[in-house]
N, C-alpha and C. Protein backbone atom coordinates (compact mmCIF):
# COMPACT_ATOMS: atom_id res chain seq x y z
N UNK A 1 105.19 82.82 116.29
CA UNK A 1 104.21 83.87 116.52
C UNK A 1 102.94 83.62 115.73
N UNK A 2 102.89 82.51 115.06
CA UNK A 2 101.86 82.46 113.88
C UNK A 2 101.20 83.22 112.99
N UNK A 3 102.21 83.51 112.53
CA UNK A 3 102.34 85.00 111.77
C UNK A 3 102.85 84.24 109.39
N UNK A 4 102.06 84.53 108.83
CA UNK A 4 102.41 83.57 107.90
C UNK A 4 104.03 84.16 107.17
N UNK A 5 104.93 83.48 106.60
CA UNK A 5 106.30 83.47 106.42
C UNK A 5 106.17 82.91 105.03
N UNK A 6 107.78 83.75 104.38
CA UNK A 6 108.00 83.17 103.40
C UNK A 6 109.27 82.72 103.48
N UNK A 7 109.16 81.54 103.02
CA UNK A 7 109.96 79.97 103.60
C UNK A 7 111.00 80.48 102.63
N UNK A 8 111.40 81.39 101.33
CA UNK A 8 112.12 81.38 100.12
C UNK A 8 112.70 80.50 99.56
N UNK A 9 112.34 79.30 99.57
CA UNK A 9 112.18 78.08 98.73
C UNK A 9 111.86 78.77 97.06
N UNK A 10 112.86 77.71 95.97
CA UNK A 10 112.32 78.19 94.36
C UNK A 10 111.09 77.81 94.13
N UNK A 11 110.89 76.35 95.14
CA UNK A 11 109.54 75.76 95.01
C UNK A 11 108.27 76.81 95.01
N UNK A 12 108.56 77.89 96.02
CA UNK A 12 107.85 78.77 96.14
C UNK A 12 106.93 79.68 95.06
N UNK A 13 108.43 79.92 94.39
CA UNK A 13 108.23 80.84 93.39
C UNK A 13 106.58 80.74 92.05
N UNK A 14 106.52 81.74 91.77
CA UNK A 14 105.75 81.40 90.40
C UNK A 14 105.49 82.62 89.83
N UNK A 15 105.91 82.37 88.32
CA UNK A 15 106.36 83.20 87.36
C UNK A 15 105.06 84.03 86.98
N UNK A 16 105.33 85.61 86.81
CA UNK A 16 104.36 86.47 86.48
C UNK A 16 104.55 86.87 85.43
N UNK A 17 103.35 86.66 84.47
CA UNK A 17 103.17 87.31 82.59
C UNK A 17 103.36 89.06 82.87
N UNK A 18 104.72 89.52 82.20
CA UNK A 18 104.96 91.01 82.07
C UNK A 18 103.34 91.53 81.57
N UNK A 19 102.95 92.64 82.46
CA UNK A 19 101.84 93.43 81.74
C UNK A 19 99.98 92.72 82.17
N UNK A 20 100.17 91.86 82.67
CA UNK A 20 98.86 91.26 83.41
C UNK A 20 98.70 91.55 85.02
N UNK A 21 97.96 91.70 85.51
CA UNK A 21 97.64 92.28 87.07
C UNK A 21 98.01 90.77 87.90
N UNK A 22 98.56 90.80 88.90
CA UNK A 22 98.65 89.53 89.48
C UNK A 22 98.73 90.12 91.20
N UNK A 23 97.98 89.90 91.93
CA UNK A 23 97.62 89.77 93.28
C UNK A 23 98.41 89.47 93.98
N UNK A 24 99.26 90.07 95.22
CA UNK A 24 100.50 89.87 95.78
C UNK A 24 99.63 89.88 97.21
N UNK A 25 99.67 89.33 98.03
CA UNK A 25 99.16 89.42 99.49
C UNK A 25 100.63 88.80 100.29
N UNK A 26 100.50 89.79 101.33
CA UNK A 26 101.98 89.50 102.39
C UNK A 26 101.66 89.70 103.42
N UNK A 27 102.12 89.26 104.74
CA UNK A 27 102.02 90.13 106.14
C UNK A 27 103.44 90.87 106.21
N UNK A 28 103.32 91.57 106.92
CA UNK A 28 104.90 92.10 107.59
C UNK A 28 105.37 91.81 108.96
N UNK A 29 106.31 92.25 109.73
CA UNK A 29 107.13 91.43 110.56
C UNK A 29 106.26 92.40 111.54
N UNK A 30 105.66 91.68 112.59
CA UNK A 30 105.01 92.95 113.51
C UNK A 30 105.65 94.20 114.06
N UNK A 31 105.37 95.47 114.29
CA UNK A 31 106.12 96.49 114.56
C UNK A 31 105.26 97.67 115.47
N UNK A 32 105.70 98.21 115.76
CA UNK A 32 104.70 99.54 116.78
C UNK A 32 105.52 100.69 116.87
N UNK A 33 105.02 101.94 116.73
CA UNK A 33 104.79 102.86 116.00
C UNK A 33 103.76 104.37 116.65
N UNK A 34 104.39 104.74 117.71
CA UNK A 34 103.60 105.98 117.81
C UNK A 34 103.34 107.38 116.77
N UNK A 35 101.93 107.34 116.37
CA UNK A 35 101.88 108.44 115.43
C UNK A 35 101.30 109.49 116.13
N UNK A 36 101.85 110.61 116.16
CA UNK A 36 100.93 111.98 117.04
C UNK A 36 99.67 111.60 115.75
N UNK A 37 98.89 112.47 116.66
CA UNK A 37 97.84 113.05 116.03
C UNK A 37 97.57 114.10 114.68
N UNK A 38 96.97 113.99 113.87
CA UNK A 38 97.84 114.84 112.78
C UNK A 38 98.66 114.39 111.98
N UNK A 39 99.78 113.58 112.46
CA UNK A 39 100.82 112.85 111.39
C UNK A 39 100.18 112.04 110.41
N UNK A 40 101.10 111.89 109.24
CA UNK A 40 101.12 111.09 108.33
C UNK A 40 101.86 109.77 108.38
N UNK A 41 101.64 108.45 107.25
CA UNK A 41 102.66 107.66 107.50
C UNK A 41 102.98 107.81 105.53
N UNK A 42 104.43 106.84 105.47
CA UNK A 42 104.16 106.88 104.05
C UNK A 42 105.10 105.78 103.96
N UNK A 43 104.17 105.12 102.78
CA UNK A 43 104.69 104.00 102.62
C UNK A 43 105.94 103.31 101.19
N UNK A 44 106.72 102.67 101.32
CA UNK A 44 107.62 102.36 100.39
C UNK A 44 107.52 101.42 99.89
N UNK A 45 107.25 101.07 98.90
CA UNK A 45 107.69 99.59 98.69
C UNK A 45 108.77 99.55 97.60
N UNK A 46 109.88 98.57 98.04
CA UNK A 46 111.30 98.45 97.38
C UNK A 46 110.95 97.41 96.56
N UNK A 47 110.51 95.93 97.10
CA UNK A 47 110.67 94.41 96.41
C UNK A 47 111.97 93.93 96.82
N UNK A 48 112.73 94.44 97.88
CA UNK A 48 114.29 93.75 98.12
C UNK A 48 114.22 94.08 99.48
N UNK A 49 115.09 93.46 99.96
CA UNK A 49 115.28 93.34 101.52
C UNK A 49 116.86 93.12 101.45
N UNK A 50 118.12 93.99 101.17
CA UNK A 50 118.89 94.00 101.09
C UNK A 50 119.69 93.48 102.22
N UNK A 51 118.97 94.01 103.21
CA UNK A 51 119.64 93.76 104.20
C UNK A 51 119.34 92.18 104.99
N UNK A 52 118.65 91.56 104.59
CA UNK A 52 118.47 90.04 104.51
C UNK A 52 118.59 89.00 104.23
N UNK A 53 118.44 89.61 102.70
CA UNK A 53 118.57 88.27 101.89
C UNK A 53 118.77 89.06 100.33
N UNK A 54 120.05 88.17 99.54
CA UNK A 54 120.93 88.51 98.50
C UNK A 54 119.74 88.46 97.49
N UNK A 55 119.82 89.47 96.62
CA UNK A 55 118.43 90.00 95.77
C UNK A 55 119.51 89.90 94.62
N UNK A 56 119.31 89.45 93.71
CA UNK A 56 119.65 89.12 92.29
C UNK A 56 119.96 90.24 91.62
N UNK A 57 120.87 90.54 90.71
CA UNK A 57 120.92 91.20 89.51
C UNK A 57 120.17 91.07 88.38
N UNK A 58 118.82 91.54 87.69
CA UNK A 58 118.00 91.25 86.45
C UNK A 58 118.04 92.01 85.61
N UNK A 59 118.39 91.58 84.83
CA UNK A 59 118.91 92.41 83.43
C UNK A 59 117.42 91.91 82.57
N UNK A 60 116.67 92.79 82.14
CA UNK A 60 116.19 94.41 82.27
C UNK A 60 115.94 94.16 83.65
N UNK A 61 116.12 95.75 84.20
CA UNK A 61 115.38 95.19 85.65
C UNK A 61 113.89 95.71 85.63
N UNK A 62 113.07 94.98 86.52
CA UNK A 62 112.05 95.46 86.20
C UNK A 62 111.46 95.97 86.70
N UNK A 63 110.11 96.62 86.37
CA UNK A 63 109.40 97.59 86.77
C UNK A 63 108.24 96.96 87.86
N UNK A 64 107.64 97.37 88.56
CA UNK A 64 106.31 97.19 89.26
C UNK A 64 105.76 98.01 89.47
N UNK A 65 104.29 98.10 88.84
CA UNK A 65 103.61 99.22 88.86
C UNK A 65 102.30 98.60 90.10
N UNK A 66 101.79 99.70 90.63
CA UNK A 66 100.80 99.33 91.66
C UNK A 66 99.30 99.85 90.76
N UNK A 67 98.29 98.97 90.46
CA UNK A 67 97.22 99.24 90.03
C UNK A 67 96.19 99.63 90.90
N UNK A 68 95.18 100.74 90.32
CA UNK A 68 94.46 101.21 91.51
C UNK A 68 93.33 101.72 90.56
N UNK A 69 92.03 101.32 91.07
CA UNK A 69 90.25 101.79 90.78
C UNK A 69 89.94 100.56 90.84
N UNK A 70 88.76 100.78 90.35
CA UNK A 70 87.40 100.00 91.04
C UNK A 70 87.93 98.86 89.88
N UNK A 71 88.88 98.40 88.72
CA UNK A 71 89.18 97.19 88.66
C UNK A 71 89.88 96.35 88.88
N UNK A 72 91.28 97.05 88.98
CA UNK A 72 92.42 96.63 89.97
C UNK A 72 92.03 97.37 91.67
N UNK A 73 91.91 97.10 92.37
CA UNK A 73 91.91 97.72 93.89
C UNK A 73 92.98 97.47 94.69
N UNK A 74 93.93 98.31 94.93
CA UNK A 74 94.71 98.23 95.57
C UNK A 74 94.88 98.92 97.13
N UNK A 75 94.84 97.95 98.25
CA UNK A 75 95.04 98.64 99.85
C UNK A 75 96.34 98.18 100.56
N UNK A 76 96.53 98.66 101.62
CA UNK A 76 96.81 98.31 102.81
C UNK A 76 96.42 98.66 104.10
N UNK A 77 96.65 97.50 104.85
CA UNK A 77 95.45 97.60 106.12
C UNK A 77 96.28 97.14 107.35
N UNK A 78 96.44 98.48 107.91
CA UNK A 78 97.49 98.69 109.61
C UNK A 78 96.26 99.17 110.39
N UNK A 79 96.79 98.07 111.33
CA UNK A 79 95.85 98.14 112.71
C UNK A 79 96.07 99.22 112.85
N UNK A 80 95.45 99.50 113.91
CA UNK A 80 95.07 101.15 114.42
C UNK A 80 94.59 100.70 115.88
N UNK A 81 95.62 101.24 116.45
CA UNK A 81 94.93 100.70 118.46
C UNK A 81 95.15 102.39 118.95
N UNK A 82 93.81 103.07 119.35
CA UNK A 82 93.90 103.81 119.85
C UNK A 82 94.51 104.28 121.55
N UNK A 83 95.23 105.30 121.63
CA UNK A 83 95.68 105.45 122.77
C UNK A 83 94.96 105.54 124.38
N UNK A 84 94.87 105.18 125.34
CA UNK A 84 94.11 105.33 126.30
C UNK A 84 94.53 106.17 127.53
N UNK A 85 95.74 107.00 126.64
CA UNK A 85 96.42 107.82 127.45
C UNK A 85 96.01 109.39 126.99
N UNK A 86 95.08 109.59 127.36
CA UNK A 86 94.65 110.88 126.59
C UNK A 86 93.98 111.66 127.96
């Protein structure tokens, strides 16, 4: 689909300093989604995909905090295709 993937190779990996901001960019698996008008969406983020792929035990486990203002900026950005059935 040419859609970018993560291969989960260790090669992959690379280690993040506890307590420094570090930039995570992902796509997700395409999906569609009727929202009435009015509705809300809300979003989760876990860091595991249990149902995929075997997620480790980490002793401490750790935290992820999401940083947000004008020095950390944090978004996400879902298409929006309006309906033509109106």
């Amino acid at each position: 689909m040419n859609l970018p993937y993560h291969r989960s190779f260790a090669d992959d990996m690379l280690a993040l300093t506890p307590g420094e901001p570090a930039e995570l960019v992902f796509d997700l698996q395409p999906t569609s989604y009727v929202f009435l008008e009015g509705h809300r969406i809300r979003v989760t983020i876990t860091c595991a995909d249990k149902d995929t792929f075997a997620t480790p035990l980490l002793e401490p486990i750790p935290t992820v905090s999401l940083l947000r203002g004008p020095a950390c900026p944090s978004r996400i950005v879902l298409p929006i295709i309006r309906s033509s059935m109106r």
